[in-house]
PDB file of N, CA and C in Angstrom:
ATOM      1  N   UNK A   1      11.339   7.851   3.709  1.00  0.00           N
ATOM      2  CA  UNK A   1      10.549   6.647   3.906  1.00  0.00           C
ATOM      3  C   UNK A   1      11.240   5.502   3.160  1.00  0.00           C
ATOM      4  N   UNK A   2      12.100   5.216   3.841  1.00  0.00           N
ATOM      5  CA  UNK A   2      12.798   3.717   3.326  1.00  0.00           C
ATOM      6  C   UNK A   2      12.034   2.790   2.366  1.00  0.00           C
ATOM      7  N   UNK A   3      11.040   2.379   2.638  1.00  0.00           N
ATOM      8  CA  UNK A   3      10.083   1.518   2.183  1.00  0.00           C
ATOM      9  C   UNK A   3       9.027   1.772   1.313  1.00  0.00           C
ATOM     10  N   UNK A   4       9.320   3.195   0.948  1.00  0.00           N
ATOM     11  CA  UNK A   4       8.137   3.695  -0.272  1.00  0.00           C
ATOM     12  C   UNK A   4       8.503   3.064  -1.713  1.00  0.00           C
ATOM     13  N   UNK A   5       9.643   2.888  -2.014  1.00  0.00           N
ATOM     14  CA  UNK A   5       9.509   2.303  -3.807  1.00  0.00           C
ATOM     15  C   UNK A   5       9.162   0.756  -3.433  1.00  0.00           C
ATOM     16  N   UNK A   6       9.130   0.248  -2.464  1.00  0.00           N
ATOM     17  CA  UNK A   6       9.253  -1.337  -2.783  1.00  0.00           C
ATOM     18  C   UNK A   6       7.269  -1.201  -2.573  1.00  0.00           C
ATOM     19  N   UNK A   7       6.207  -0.139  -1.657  1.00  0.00           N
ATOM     20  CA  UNK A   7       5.370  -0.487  -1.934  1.00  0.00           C
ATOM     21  C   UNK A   7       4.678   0.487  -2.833  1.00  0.00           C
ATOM     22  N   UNK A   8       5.633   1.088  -3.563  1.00  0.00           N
ATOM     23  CA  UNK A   8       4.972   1.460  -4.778  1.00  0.00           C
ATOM     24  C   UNK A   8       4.978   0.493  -5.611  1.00  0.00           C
ATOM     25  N   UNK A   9       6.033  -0.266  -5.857  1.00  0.00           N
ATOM     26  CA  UNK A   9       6.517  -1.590  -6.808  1.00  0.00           C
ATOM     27  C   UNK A   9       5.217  -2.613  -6.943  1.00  0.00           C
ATOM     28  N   UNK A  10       5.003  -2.992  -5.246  1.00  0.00           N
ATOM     29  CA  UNK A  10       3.737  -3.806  -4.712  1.00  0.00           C
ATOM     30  C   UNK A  10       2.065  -3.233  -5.403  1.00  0.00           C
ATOM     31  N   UNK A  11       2.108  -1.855  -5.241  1.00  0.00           N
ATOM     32  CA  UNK A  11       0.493  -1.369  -6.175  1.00  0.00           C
ATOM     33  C   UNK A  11       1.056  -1.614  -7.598  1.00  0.00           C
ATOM     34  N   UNK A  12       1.860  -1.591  -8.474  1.00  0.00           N
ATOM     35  CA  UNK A  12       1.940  -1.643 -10.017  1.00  0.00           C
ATOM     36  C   UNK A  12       1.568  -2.554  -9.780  1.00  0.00           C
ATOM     37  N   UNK A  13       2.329  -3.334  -9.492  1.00  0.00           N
ATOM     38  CA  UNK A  13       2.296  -4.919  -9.791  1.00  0.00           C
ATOM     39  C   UNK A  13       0.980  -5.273  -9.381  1.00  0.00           C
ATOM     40  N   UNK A  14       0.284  -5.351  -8.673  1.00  0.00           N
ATOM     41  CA  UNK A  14      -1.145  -5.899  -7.893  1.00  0.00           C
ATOM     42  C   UNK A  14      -1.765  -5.385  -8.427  1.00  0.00           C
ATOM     43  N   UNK A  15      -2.225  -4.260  -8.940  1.00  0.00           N
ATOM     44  CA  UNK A  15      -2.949  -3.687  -9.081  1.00  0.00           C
ATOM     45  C   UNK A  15      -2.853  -3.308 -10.518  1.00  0.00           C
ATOM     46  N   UNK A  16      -1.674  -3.909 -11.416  1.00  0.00           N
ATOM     47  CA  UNK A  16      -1.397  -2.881 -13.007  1.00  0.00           C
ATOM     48  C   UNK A  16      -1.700  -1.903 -13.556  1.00  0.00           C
ATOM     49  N   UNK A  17      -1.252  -0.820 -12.424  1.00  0.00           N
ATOM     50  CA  UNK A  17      -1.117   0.466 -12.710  1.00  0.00           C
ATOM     51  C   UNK A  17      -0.753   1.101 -13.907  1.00  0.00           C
ATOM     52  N   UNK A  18       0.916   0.539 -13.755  1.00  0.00           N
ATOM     53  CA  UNK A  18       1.509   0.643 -14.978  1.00  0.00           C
ATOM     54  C   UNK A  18       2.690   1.694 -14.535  1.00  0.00           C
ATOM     55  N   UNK A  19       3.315   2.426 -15.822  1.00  0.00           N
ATOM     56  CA  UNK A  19       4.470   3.528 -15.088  1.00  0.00           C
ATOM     57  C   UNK A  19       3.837   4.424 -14.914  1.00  0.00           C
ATOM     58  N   UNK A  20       2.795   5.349 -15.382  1.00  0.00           N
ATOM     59  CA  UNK A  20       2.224   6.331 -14.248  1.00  0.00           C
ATOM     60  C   UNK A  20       2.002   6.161 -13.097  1.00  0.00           C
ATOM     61  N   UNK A  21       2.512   5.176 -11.939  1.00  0.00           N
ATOM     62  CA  UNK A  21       2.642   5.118 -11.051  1.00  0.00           C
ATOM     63  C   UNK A  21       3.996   5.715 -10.292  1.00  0.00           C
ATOM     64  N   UNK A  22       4.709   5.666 -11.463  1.00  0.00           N
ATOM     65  CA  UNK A  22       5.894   6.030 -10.876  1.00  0.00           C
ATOM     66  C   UNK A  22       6.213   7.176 -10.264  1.00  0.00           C
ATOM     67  N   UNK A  23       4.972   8.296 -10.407  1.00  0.00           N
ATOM     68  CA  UNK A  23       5.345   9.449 -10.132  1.00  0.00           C
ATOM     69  C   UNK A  23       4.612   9.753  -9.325  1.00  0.00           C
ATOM     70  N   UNK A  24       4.107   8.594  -8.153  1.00  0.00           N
ATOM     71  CA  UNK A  24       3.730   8.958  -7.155  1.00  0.00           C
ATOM     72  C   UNK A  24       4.440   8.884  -6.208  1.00  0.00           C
ATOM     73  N   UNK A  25       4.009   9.749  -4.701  1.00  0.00           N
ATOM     74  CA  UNK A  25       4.505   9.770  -3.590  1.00  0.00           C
ATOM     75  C   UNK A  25       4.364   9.800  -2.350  1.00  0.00           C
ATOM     76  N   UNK A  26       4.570   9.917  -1.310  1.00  0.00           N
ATOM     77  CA  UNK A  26       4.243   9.977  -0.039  1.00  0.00           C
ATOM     78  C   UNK A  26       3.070  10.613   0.047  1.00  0.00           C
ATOM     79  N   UNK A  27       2.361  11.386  -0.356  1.00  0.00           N
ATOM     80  CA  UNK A  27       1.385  12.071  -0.638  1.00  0.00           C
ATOM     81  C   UNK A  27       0.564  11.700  -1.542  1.00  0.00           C
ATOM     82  N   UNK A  28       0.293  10.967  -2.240  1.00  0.00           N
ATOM     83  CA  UNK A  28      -0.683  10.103  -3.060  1.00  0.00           C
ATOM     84  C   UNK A  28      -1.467   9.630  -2.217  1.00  0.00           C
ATOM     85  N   UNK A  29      -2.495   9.887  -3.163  1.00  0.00           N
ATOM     86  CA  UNK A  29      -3.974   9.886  -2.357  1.00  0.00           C
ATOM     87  C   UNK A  29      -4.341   8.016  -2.784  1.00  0.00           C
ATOM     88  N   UNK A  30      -4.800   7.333  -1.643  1.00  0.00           N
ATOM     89  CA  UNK A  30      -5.320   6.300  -2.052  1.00  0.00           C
ATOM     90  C   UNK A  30      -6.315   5.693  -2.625  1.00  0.00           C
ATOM     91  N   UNK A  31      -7.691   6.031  -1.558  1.00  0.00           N
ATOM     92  CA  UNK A  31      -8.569   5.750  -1.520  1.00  0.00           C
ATOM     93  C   UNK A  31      -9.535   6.700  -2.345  1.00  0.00           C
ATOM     94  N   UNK A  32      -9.933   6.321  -2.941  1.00  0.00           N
ATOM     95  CA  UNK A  32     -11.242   6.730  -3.946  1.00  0.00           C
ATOM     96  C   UNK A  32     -10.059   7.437  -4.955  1.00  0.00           C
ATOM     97  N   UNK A  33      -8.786   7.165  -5.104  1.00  0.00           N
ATOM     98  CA  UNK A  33      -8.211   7.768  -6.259  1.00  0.00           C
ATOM     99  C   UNK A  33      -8.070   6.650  -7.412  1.00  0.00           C
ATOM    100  N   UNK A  34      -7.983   5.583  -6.918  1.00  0.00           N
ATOM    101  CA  UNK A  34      -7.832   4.508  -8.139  1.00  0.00           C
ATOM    102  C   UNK A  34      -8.772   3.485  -8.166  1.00  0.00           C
ATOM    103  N   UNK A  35      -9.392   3.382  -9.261  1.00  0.00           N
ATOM    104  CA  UNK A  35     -10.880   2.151  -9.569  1.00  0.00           C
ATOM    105  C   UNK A  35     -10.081   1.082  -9.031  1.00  0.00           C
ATOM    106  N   UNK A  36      -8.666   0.512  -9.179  1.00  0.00           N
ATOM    107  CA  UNK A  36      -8.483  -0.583  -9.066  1.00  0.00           C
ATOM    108  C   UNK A  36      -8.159  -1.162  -7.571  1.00  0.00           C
ATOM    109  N   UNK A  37      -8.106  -0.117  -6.651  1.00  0.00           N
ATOM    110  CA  UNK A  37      -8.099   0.156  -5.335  1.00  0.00           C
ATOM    111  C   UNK A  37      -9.703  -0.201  -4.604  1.00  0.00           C
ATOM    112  N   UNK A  38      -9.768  -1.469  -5.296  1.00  0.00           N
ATOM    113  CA  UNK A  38     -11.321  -1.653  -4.252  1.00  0.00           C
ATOM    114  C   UNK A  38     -11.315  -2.481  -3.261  1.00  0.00           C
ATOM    115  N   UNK A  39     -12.262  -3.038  -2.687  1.00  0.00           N
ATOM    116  CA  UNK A  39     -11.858  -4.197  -1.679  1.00  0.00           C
ATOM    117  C   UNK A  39     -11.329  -5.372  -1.896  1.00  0.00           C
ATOM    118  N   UNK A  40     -11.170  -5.453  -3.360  1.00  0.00           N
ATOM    119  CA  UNK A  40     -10.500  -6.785  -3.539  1.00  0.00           C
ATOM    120  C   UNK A  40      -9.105  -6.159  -3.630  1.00  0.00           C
ATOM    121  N   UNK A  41      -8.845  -5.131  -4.457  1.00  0.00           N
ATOM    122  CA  UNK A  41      -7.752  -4.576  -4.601  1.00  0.00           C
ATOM    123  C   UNK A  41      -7.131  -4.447  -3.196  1.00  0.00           C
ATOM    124  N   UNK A  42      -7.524  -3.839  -2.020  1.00  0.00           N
ATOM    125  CA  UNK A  42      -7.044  -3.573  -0.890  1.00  0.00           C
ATOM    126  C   UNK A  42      -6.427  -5.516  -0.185  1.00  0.00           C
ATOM    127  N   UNK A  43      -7.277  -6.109  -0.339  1.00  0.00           N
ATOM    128  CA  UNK A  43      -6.712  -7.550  -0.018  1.00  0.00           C
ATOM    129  C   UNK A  43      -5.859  -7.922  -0.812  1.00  0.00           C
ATOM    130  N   UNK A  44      -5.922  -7.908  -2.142  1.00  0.00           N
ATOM    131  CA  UNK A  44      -4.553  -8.399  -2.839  1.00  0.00           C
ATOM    132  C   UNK A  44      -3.094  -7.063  -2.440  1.00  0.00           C
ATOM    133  N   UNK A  45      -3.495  -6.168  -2.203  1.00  0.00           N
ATOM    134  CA  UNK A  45      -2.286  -5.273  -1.888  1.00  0.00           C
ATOM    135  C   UNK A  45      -1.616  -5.709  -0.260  1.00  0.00           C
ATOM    136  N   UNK A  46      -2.997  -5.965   0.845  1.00  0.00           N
ATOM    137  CA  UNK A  46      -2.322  -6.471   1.546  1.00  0.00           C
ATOM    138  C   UNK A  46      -1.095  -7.589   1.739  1.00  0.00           C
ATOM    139  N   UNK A  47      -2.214  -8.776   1.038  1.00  0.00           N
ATOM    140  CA  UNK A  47      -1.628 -10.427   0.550  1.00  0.00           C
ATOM    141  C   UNK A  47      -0.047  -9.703   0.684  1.00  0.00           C
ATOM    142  N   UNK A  48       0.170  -9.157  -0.500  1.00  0.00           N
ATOM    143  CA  UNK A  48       1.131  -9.007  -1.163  1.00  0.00           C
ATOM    144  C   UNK A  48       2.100  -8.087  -0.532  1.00  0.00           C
ATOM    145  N   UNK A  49       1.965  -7.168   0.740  1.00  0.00           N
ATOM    146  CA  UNK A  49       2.956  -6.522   1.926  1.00  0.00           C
ATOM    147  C   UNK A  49       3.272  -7.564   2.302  1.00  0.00           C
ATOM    148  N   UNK A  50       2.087  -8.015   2.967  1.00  0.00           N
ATOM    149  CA  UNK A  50       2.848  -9.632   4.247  1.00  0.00           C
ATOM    150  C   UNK A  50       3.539 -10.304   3.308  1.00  0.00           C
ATOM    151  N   UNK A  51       3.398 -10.887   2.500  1.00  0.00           N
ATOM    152  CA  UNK A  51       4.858 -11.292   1.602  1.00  0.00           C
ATOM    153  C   UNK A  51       5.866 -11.001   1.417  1.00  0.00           C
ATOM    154  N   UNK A  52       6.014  -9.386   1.271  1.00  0.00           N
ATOM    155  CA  UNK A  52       7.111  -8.925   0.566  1.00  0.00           C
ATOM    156  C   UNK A  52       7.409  -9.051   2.061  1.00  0.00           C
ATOM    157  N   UNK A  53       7.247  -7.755   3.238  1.00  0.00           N
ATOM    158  CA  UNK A  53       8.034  -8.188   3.912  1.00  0.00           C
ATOM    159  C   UNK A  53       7.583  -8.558   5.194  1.00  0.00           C
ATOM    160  N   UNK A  54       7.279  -9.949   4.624  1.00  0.00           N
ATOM    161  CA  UNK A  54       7.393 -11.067   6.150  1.00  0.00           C
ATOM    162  C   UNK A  54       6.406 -10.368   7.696  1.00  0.00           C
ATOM    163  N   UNK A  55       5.562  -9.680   7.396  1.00  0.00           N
ATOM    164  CA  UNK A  55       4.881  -9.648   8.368  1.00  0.00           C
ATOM    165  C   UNK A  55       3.257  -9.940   8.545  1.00  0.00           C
ATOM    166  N   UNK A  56       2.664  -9.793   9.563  1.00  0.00           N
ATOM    167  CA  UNK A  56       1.356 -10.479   9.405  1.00  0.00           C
ATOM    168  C   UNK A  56       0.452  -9.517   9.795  1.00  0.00           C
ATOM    169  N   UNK A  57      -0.212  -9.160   8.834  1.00  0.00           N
ATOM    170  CA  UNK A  57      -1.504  -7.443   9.046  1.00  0.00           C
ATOM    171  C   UNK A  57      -3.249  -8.092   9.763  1.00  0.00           C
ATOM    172  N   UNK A  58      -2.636  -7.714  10.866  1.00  0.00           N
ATOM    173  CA  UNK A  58      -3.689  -7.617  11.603  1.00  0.00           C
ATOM    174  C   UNK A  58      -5.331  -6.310  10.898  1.00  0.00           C
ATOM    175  N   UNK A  59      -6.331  -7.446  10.127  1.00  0.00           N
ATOM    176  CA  UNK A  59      -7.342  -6.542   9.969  1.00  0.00           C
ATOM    177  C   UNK A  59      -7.933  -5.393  10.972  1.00  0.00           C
ATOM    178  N   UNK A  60      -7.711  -6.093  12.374  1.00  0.00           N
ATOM    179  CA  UNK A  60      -8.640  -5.272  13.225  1.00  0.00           C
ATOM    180  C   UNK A  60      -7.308  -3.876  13.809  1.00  0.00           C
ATOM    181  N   UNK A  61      -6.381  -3.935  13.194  1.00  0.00           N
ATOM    182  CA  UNK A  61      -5.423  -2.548  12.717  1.00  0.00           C
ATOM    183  C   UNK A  61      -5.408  -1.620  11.778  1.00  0.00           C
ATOM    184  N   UNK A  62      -6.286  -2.076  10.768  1.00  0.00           N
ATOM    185  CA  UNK A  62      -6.352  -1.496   9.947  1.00  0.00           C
ATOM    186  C   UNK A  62      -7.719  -0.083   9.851  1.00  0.00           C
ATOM    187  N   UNK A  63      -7.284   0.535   9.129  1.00  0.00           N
ATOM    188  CA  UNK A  63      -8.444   1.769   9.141  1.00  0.00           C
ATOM    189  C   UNK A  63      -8.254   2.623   7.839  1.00  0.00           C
ATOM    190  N   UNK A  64      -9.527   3.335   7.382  1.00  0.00           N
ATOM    191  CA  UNK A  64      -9.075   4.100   6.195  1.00  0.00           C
ATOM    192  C   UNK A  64      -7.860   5.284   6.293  1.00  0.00           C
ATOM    193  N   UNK A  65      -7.710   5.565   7.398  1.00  0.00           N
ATOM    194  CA  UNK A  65      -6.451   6.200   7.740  1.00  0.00           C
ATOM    195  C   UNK A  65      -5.244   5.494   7.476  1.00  0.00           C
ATOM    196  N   UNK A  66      -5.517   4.268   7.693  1.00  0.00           N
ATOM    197  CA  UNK A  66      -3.997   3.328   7.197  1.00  0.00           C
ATOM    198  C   UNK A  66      -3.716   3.357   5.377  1.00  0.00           C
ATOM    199  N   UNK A  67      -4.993   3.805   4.881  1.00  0.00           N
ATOM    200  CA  UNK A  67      -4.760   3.492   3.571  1.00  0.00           C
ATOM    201  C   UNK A  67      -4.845   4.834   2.986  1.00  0.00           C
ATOM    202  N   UNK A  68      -4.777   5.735   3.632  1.00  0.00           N
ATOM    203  CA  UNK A  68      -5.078   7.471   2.789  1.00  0.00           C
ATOM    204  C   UNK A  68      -4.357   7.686   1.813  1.00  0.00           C
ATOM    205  N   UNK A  69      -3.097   7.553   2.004  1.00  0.00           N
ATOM    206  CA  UNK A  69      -2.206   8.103   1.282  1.00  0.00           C
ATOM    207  C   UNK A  69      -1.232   6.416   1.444  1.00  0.00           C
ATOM    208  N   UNK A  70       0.184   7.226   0.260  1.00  0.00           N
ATOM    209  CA  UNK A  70       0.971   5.864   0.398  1.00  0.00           C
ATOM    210  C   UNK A  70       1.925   5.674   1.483  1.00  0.00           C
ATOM    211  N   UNK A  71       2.287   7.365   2.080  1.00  0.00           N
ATOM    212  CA  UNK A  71       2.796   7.942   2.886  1.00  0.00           C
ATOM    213  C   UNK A  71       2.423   6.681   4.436  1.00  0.00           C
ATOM    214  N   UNK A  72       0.736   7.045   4.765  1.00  0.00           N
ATOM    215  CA  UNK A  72       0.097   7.075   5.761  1.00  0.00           C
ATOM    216  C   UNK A  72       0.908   4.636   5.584  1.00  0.00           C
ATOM    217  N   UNK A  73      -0.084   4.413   4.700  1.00  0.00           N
ATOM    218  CA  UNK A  73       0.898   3.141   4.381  1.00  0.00           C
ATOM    219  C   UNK A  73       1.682   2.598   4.895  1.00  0.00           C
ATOM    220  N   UNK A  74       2.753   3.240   3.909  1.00  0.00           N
ATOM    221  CA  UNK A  74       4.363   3.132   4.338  1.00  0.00           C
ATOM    222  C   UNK A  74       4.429   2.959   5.918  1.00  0.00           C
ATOM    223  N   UNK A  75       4.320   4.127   6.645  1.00  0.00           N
ATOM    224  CA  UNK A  75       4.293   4.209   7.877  1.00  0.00           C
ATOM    225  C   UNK A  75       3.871   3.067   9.061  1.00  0.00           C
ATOM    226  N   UNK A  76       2.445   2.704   8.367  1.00  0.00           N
ATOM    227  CA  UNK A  76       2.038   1.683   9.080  1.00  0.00           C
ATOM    228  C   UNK A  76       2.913   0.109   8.942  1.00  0.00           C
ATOM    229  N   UNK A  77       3.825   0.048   7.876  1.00  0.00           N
ATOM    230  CA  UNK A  77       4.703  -1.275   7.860  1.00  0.00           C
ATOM    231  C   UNK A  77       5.676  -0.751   8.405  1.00  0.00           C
ATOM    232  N   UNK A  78       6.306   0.002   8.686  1.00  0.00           N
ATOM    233  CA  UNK A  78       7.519   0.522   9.346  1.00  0.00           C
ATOM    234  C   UNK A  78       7.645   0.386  10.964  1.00  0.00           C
ATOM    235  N   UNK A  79       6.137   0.580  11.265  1.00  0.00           N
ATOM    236  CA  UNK A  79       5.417   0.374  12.513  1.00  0.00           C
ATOM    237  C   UNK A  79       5.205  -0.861  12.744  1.00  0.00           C
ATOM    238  N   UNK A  80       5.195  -1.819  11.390  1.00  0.00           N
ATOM    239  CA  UNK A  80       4.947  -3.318  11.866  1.00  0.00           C
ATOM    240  C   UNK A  80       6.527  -3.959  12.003  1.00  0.00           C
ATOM    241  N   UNK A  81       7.127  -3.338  11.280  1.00  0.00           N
ATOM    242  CA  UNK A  81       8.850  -3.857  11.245  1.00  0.00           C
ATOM    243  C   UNK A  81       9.941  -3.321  12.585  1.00  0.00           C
ATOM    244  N   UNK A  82       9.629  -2.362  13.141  1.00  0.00           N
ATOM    245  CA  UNK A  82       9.776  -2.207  14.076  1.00  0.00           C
ATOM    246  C   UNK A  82      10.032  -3.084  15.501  1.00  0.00           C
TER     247      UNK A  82
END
């Protein structure tokens, strides 16, 4: 997954995880795993994809399946870069 450290980079930072983030992976659980992962959290993580890279996230694409894991994620910008 090409694009997994830059949006792991994107949750520290947004979210100040911190370096125990670092040892997550494609398989990291999202949702209901981190307090700081709430609905505001989920909008500032978005904000902050379409920034990094240049695309525009359609809400009515989105689903808790898009956010399960970092894996599931990843995937879905790869799908937008495409």
């Amino acid at each position: 997954m090409p694009h997994l450290e830059q949006v792991k980079q994107i949750f520290k930072q947004t979210l100040k995880l911190g370096d125990s983030f670092d040892a997550s992976n494609a398989e990291t659980v999202l949702l209901g795993n981190f307090p700081e992962f709430d609905s505001l959290g989920i909008i500032s993580v978005i904000s902050a994809i379409e920034s990094e890279f240049n695309i525009v996230v359609e809400w009515d694409e989105l689903s808790g399946d898009t956010f399960e894991t970092l894996g599931t994620l990843v995937a879905y910008i790869d799908e937008k870069l495409a």
